[in-house]
C-alpha atoms as a PDB file:
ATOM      1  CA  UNK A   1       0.000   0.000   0.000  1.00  0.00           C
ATOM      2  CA  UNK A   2       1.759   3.460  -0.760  1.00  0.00           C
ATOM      3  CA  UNK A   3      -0.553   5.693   0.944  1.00  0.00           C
ATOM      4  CA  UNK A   4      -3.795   5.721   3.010  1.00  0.00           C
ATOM      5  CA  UNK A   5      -5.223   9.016   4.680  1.00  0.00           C
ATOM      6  CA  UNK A   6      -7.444   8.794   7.677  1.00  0.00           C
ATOM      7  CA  UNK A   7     -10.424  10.973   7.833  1.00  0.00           C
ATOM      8  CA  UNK A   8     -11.631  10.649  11.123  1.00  0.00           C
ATOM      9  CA  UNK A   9     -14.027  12.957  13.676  1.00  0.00           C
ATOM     10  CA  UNK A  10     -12.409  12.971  16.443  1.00  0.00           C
ATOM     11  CA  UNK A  11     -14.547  16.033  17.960  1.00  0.00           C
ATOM     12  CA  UNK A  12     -18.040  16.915  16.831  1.00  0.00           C
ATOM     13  CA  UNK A  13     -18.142  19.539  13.659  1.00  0.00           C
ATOM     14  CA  UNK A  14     -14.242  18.322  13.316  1.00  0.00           C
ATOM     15  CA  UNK A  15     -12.389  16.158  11.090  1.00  0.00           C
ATOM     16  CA  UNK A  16      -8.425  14.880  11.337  1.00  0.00           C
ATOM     17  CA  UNK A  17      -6.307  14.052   8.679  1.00  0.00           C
ATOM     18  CA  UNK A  18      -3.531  11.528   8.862  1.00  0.00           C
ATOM     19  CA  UNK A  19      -0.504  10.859   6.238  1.00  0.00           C
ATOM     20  CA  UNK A  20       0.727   7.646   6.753  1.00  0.00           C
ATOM     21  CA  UNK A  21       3.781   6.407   3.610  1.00  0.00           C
ATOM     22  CA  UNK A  22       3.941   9.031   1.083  1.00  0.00           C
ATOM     23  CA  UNK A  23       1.321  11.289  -0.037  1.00  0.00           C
ATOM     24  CA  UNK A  24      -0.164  11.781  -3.334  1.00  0.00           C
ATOM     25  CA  UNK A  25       1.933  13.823  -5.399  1.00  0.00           C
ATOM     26  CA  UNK A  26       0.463  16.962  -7.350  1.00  0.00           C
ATOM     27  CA  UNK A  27      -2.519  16.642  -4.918  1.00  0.00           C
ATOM     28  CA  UNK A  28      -3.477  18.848  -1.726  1.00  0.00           C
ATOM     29  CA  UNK A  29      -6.117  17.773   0.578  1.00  0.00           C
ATOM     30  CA  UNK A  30      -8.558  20.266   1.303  1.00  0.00           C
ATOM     31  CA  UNK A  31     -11.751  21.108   3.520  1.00  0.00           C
ATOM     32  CA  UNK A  32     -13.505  22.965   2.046  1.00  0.00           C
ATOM     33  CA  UNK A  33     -14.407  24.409  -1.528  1.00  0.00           C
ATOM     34  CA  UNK A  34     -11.720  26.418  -3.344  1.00  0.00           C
ATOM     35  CA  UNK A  35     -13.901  29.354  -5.117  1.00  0.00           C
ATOM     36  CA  UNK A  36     -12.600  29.994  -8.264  1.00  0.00           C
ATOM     37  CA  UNK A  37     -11.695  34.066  -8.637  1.00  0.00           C
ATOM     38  CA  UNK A  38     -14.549  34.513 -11.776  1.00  0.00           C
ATOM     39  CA  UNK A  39     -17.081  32.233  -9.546  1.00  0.00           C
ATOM     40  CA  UNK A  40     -19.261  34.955  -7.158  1.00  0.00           C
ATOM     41  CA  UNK A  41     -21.476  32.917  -4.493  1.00  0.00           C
ATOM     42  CA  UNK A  42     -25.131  34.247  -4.150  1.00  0.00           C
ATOM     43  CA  UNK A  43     -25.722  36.612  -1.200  1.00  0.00           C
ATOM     44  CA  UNK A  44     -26.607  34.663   1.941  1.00  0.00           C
ATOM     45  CA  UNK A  45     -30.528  34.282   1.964  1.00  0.00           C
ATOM     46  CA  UNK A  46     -32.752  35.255   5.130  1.00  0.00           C
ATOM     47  CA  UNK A  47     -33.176  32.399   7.254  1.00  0.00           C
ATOM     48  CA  UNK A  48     -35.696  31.116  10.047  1.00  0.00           C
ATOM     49  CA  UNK A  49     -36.474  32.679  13.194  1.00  0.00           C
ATOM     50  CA  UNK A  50     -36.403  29.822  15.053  1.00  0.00           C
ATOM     51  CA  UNK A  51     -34.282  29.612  18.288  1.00  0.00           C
ATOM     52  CA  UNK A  52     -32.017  26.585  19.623  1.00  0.00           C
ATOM     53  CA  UNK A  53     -33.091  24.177  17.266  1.00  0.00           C
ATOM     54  CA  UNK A  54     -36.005  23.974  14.904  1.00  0.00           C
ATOM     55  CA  UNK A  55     -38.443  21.939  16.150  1.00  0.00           C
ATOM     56  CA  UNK A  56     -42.317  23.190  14.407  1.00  0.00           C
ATOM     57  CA  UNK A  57     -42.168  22.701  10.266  1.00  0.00           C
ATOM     58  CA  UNK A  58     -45.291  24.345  10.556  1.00  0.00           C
ATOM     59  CA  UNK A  59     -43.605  27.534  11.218  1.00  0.00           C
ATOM     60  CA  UNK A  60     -40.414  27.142  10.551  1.00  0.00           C
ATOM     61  CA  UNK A  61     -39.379  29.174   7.287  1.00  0.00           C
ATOM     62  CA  UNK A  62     -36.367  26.433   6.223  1.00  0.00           C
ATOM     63  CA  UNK A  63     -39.059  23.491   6.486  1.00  0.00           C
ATOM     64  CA  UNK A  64     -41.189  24.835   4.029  1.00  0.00           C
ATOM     65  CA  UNK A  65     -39.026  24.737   1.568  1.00  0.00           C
ATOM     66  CA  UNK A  66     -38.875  21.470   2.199  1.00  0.00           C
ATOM     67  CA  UNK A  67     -42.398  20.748   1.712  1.00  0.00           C
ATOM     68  CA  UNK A  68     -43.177  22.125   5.093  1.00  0.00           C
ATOM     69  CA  UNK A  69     -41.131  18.856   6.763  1.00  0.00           C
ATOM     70  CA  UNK A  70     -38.146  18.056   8.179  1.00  0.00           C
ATOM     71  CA  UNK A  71     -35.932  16.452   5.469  1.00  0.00           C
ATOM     72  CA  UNK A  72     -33.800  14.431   8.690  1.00  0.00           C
ATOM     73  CA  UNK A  73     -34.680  13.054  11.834  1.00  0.00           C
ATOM     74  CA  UNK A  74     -32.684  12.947  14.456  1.00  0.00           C
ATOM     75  CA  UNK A  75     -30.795   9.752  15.468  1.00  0.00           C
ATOM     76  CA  UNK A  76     -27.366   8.983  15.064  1.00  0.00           C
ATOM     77  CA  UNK A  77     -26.474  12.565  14.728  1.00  0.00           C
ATOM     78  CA  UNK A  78     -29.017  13.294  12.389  1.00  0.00           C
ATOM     79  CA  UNK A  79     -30.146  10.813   8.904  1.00  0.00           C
ATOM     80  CA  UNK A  80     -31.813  12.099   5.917  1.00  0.00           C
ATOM     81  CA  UNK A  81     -35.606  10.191   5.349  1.00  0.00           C
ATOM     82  CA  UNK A  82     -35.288  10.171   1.903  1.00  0.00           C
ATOM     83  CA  UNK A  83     -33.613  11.295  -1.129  1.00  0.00           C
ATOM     84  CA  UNK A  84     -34.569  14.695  -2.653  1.00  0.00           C
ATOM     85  CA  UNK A  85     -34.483  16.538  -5.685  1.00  0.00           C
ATOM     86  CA  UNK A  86     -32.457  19.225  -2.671  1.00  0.00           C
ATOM     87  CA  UNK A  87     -32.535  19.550   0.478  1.00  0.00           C
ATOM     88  CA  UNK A  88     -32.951  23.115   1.969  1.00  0.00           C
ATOM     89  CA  UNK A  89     -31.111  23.356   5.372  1.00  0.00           C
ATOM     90  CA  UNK A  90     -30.723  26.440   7.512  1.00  0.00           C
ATOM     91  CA  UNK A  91     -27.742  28.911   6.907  1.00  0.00           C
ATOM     92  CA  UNK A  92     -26.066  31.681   8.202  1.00  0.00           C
ATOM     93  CA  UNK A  93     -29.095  34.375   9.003  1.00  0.00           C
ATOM     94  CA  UNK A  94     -30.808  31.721  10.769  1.00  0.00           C
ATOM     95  CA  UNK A  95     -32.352  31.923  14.335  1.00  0.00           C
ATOM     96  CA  UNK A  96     -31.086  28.393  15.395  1.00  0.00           C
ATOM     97  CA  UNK A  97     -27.761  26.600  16.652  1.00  0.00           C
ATOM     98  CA  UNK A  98     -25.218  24.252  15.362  1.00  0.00           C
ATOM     99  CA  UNK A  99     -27.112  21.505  16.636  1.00  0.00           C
ATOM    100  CA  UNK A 100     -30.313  21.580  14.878  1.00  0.00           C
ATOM    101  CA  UNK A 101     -31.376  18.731  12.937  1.00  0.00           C
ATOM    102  CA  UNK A 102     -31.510  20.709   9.857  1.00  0.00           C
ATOM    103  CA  UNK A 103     -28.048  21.560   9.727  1.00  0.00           C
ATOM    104  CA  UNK A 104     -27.335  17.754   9.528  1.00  0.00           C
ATOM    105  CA  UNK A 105     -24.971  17.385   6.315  1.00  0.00           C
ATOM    106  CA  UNK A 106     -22.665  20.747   7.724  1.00  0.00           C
ATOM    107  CA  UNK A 107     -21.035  18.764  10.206  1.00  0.00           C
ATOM    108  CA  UNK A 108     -18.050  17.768   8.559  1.00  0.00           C
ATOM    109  CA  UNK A 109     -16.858  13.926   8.598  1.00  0.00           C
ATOM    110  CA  UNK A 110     -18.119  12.090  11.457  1.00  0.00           C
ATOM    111  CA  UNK A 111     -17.006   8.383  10.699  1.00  0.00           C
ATOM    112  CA  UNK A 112     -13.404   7.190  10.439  1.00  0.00           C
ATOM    113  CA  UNK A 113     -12.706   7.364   6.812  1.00  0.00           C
ATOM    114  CA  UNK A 114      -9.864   5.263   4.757  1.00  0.00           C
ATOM    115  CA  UNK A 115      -8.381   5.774   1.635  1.00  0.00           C
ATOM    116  CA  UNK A 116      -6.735   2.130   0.225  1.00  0.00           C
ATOM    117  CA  UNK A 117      -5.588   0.624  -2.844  1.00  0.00           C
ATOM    118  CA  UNK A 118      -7.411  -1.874  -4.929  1.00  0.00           C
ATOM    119  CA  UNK A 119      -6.375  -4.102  -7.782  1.00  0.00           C
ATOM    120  CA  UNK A 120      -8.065  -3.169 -10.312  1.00  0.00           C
ATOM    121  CA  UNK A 121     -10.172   0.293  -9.607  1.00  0.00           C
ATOM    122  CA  UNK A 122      -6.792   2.480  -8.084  1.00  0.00           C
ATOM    123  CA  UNK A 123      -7.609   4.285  -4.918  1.00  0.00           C
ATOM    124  CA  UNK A 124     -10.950   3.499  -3.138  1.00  0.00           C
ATOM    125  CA  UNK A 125     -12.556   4.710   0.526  1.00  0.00           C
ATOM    126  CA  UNK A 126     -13.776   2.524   3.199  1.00  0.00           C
ATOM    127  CA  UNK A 127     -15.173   3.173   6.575  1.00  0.00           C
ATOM    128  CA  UNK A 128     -13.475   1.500   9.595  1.00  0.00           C
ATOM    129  CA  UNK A 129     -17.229   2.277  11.024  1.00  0.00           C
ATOM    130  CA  UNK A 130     -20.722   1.180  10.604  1.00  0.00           C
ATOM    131  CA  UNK A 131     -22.954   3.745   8.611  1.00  0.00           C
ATOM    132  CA  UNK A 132     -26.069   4.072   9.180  1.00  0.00           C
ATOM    133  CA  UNK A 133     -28.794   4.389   6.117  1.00  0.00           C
ATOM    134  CA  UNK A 134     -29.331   8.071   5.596  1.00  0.00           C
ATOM    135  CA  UNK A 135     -26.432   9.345   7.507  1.00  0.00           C
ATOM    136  CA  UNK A 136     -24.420  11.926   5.730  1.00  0.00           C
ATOM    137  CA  UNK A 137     -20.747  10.581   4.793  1.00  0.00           C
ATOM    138  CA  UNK A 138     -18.868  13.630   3.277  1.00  0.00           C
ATOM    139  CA  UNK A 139     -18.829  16.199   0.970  1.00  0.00           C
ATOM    140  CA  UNK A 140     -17.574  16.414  -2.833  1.00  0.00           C
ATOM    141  CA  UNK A 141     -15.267  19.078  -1.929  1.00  0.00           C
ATOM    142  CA  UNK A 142     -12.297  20.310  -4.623  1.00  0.00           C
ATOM    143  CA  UNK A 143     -12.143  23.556  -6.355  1.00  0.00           C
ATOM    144  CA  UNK A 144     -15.472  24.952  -7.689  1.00  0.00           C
ATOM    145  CA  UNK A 145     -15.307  26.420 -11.015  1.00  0.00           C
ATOM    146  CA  UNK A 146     -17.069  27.379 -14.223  1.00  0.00           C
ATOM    147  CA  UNK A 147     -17.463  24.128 -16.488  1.00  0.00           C
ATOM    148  CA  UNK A 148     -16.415  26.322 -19.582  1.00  0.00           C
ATOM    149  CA  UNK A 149     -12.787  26.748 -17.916  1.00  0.00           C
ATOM    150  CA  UNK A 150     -12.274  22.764 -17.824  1.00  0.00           C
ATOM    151  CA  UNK A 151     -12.676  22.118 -21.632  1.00  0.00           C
ATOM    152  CA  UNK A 152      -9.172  21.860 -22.070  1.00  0.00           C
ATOM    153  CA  UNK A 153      -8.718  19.602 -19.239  1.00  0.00           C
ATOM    154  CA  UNK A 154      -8.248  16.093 -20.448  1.00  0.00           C
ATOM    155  CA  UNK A 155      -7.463  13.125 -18.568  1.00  0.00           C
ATOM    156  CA  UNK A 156      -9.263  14.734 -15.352  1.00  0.00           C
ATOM    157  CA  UNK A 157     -11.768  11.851 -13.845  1.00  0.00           C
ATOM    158  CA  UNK A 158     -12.684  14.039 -10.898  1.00  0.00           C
ATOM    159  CA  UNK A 159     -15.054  16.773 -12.493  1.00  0.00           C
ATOM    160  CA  UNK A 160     -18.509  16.407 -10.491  1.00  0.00           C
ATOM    161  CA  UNK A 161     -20.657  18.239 -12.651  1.00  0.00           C
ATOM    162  CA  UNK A 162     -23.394  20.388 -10.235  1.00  0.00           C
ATOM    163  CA  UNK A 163     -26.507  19.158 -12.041  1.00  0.00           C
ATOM    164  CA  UNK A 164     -29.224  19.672  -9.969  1.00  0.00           C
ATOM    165  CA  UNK A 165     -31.545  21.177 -12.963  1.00  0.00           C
ATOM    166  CA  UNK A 166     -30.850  17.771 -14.351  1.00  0.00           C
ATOM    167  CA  UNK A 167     -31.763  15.417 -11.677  1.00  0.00           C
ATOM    168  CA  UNK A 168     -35.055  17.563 -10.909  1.00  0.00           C
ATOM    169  CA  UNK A 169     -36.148  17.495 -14.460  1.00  0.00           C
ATOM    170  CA  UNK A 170     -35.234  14.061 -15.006  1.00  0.00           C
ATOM    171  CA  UNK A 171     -32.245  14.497 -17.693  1.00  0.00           C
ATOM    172  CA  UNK A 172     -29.658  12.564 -18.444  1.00  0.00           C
ATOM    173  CA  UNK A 173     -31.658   9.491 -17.380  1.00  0.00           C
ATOM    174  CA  UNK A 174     -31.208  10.952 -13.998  1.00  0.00           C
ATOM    175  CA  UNK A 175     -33.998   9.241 -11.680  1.00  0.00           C
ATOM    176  CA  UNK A 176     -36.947  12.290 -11.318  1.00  0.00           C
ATOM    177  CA  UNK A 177     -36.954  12.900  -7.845  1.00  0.00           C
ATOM    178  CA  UNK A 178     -38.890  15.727  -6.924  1.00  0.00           C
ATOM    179  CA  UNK A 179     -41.224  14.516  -4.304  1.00  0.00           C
ATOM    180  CA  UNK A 180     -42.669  17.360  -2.741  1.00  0.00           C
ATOM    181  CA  UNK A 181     -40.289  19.496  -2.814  1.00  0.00           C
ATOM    182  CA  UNK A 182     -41.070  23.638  -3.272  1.00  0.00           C
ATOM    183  CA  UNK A 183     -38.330  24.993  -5.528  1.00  0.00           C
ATOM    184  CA  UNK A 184     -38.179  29.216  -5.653  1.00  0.00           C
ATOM    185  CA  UNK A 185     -38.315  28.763  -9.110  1.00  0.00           C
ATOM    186  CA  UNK A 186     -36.720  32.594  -9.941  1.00  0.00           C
ATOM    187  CA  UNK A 187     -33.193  31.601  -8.550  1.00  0.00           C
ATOM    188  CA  UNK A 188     -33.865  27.814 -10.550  1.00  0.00           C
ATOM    189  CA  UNK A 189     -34.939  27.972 -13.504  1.00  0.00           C
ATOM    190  CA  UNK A 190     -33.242  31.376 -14.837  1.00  0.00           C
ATOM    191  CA  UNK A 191     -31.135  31.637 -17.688  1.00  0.00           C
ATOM    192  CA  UNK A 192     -30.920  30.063 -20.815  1.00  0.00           C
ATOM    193  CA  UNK A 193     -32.469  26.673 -20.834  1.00  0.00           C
ATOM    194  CA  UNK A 194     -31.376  25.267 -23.552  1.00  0.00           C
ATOM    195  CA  UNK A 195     -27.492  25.923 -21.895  1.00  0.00           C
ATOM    196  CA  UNK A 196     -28.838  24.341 -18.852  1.00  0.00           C
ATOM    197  CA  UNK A 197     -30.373  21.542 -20.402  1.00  0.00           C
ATOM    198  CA  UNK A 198     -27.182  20.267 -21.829  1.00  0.00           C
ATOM    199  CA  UNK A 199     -24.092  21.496 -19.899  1.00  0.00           C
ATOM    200  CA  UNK A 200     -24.231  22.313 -15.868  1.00  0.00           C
ATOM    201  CA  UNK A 201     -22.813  25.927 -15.655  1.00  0.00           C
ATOM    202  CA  UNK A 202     -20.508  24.806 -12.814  1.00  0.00           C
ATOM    203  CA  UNK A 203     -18.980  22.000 -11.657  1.00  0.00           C
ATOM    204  CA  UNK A 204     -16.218  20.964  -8.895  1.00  0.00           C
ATOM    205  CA  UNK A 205     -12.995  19.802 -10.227  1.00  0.00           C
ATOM    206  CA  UNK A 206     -11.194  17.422  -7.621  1.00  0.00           C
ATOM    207  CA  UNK A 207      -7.901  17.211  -9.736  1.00  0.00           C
ATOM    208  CA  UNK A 208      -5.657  18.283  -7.846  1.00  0.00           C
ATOM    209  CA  UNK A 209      -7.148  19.305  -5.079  1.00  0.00           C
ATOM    210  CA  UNK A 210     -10.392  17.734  -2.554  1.00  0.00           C
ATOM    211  CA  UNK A 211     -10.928  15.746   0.153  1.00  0.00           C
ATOM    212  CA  UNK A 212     -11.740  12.044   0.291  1.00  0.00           C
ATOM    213  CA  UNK A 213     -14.755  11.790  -1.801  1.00  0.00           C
ATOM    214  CA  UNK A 214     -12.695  12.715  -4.890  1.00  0.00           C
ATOM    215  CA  UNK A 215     -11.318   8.527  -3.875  1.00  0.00           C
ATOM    216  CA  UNK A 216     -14.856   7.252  -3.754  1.00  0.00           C
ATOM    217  CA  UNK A 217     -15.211   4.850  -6.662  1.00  0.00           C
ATOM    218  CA  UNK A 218     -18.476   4.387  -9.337  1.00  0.00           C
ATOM    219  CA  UNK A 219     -20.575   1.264  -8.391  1.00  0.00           C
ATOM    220  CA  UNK A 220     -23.338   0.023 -10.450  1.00  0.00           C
ATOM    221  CA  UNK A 221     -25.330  -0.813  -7.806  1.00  0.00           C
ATOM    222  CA  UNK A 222     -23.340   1.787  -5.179  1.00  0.00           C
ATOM    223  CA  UNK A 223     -24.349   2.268  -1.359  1.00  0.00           C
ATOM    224  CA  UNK A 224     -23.726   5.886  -1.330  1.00  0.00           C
ATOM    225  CA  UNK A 225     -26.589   8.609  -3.462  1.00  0.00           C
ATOM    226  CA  UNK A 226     -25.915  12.274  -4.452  1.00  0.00           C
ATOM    227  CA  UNK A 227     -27.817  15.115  -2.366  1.00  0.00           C
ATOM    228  CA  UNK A 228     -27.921  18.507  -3.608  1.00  0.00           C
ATOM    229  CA  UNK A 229     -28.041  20.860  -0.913  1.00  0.00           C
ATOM    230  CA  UNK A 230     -28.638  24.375  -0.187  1.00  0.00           C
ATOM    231  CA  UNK A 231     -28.107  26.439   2.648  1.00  0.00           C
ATOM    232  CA  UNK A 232     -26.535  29.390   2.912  1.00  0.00           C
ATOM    233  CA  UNK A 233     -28.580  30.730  -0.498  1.00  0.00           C
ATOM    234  CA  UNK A 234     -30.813  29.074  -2.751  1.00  0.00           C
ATOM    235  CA  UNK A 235     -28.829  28.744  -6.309  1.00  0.00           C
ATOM    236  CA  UNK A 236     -29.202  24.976  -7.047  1.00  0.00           C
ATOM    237  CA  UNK A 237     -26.587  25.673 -10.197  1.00  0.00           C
ATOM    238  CA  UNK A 238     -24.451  26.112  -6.658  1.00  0.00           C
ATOM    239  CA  UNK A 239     -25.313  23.376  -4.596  1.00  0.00           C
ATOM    240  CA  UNK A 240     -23.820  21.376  -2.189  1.00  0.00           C
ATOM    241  CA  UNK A 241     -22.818  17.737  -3.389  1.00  0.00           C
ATOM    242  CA  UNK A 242     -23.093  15.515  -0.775  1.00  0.00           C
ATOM    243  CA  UNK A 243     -23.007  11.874  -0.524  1.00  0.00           C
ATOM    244  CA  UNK A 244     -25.511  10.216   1.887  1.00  0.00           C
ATOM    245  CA  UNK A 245     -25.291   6.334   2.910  1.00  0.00           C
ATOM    246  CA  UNK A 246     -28.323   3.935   1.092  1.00  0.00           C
ATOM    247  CA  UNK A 247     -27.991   1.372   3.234  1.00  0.00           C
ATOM    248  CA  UNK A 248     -26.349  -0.151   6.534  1.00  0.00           C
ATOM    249  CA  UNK A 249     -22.934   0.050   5.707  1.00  0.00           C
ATOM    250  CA  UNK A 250     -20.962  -2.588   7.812  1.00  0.00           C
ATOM    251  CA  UNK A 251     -17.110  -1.570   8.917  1.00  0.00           C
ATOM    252  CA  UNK A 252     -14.516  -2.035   6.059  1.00  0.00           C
ATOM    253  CA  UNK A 253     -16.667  -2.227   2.920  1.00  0.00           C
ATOM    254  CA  UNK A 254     -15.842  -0.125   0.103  1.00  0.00           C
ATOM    255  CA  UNK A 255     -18.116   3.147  -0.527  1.00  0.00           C
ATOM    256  CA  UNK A 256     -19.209   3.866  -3.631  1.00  0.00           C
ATOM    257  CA  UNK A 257     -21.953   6.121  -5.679  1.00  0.00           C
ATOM    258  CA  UNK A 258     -23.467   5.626  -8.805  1.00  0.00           C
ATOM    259  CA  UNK A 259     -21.261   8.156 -11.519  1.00  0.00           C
ATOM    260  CA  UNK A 260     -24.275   8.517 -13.619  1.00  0.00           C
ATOM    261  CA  UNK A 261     -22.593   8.363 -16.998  1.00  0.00           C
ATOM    262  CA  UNK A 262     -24.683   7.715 -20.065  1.00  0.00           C
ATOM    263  CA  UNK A 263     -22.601   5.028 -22.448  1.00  0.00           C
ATOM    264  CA  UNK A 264     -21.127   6.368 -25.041  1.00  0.00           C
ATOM    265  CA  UNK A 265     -21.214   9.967 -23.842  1.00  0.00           C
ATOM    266  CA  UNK A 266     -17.307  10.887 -23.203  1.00  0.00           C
ATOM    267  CA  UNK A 267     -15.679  11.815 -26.071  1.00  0.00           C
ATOM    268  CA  UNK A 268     -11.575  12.536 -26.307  1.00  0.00           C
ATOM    269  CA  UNK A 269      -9.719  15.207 -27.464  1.00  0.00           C
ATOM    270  CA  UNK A 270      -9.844  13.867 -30.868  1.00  0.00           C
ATOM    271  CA  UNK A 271     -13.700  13.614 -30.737  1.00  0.00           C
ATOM    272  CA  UNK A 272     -13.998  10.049 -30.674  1.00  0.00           C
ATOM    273  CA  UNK A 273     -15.694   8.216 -27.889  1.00  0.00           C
ATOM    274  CA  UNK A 274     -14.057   7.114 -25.046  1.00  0.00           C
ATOM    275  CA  UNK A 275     -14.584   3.960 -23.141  1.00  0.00           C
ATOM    276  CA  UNK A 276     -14.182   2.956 -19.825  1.00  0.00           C
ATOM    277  CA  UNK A 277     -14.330  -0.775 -17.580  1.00  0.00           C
ATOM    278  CA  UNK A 278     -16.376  -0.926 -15.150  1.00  0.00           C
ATOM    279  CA  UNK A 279     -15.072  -3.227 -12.522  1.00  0.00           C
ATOM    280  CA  UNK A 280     -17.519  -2.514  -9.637  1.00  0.00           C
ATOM    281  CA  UNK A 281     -18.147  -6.425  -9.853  1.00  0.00           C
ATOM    282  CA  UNK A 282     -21.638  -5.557  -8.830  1.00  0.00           C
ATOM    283  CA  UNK A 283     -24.525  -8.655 -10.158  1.00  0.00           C
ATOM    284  CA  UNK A 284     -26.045  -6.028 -12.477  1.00  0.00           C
ATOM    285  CA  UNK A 285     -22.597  -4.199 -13.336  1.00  0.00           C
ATOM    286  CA  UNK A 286     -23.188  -2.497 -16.637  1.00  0.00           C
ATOM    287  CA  UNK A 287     -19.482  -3.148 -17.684  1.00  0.00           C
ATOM    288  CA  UNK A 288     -18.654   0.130 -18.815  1.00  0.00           C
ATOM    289  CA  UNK A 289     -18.421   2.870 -16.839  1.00  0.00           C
ATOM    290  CA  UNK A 290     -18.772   4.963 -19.958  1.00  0.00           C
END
């Protein structure tokens, strides 16, 4: 093994990171999202005036986004019900504490997290702990940027695309998952739609610098799902990625997430199609990645 990193939370709201051999070269670990200098975050949005914790979705302003519920309940620190087209947690202007239930996913990394090598699939991530179903894991975190600026990348594997507008209109044969959701459709739908319909206007390049989802391999039939969220403003082309468990996850098995690609969609520099193995070794494995 020539390198495994230890993400571990050893206080609440705080994660560790261990080197152990030699690190990965041209890569720096990070914690949070590196804004690029031509990406400008929405203003922070007015939040609820609850107090302490939120604890009435009836009046609560952040849980009516949500449908007027509670997206997580609280056990185990807090474990999303379902999956959503987004989740809408409370920010900065609101009236509650770090310890409200909706603030679930902003806690950082709470179970001990391993980066290993595999045969076949390169770096992967395990848990040394169990995971419950619906408990947040981590965050896609790397540097978030303008999708235009990465067309002359090539070779890069680690460019989440923020597609929110996809997965709540049911593109890219995206599961529709909108539920019940209520969407402030000004700050979502915007823009051109036709540019939004084909190519996310930014996405989060993990390159050369992210934490340890960027080492979270594709699965065909994955234990890990995508979450958009929003919290601090309501710009879903600015989500949040996070990755949420599926199931019980026992100690030591590998976590993975479904990459979404479409076969036969990646094309290289040349403009031919690129193809990919797929080695999840999942019953229903697809065999290509893409």
């Amino acid at each position: 093994m020539e390198m495994k990193l230890d993400c571990c939370a050893s206080t609440p709201g705080r994660s560790q990171l261990k080197r152990h051999d030699s690190s990965l070269p041209g890569y720096t670990y990070c914690k949070s999202l590196q804004i690029a200098k031509n990406v400008k975050l929405p203003a922070n949005v007015s939040g609820c005036n609850c107090q302490g914790t939120c604890v009435d979705p009836r009046t609560c302003a952040c849980a009516k986004l949500n449908g007027s519920d509670f997206p997580y309940v609280q056990l185990n620190g807090g474990r999303l019900i379902e999956a959503r087209a987004v989740v809408f947690e409370c920010g900065p202007n609101c009236g509650c504490g770090p310890g409200c239930v909706n603030r679930t996913s902003q806690r950082g990394i709470k179970h001990r997290l391993e980066v290993f090598r595999t045969p076949k699939k390169g770096w992967a991530v395990r848990s040394w702990e169990f995971i419950p179903a619906g408990a947040p894991v981590c965050e896609y975190i790397g540097a978030l940027v303008r999708t235009e600026d990465t067309d002359h990348v090539c070779e890069n594997n680690y460019i989440f695309d923020i597609d929110c507008l996809q997965t709540m209109r049911g593109l890219g044969g995206r599961e529709r998952r909108l539920g019940d959701v209520s969407v402030p459709a000004i700050n979502c739908f915007d823009g051109d739609d036709q540019k939004s319909e084909s190519v996310p206007e930014f996405c989060i390049d993990a390159g050369s610098t992210g934490n340890i989802a960027r080492f979270i391999n594709h699965s065909c039939e994955p234990n890990l799902f995508v979450q958009c969220v929003l919290s601090s403003h309501h710009d879903v082309k600015l989500a949040r990625v996070m990755l949420f468990a599926a199931d019980n996850i026992p100690p030591m098995q590998e976590l993975t997430y479904d990459y979404g690609y479409a076969l036969d969609s990646v094309y290289g520099p040349s403009g031919k199609i690129k193809q990919m193995l797929c080695y999840c070794g999942a019953a229903d494995c697809r065999k290509r990645l893409f």
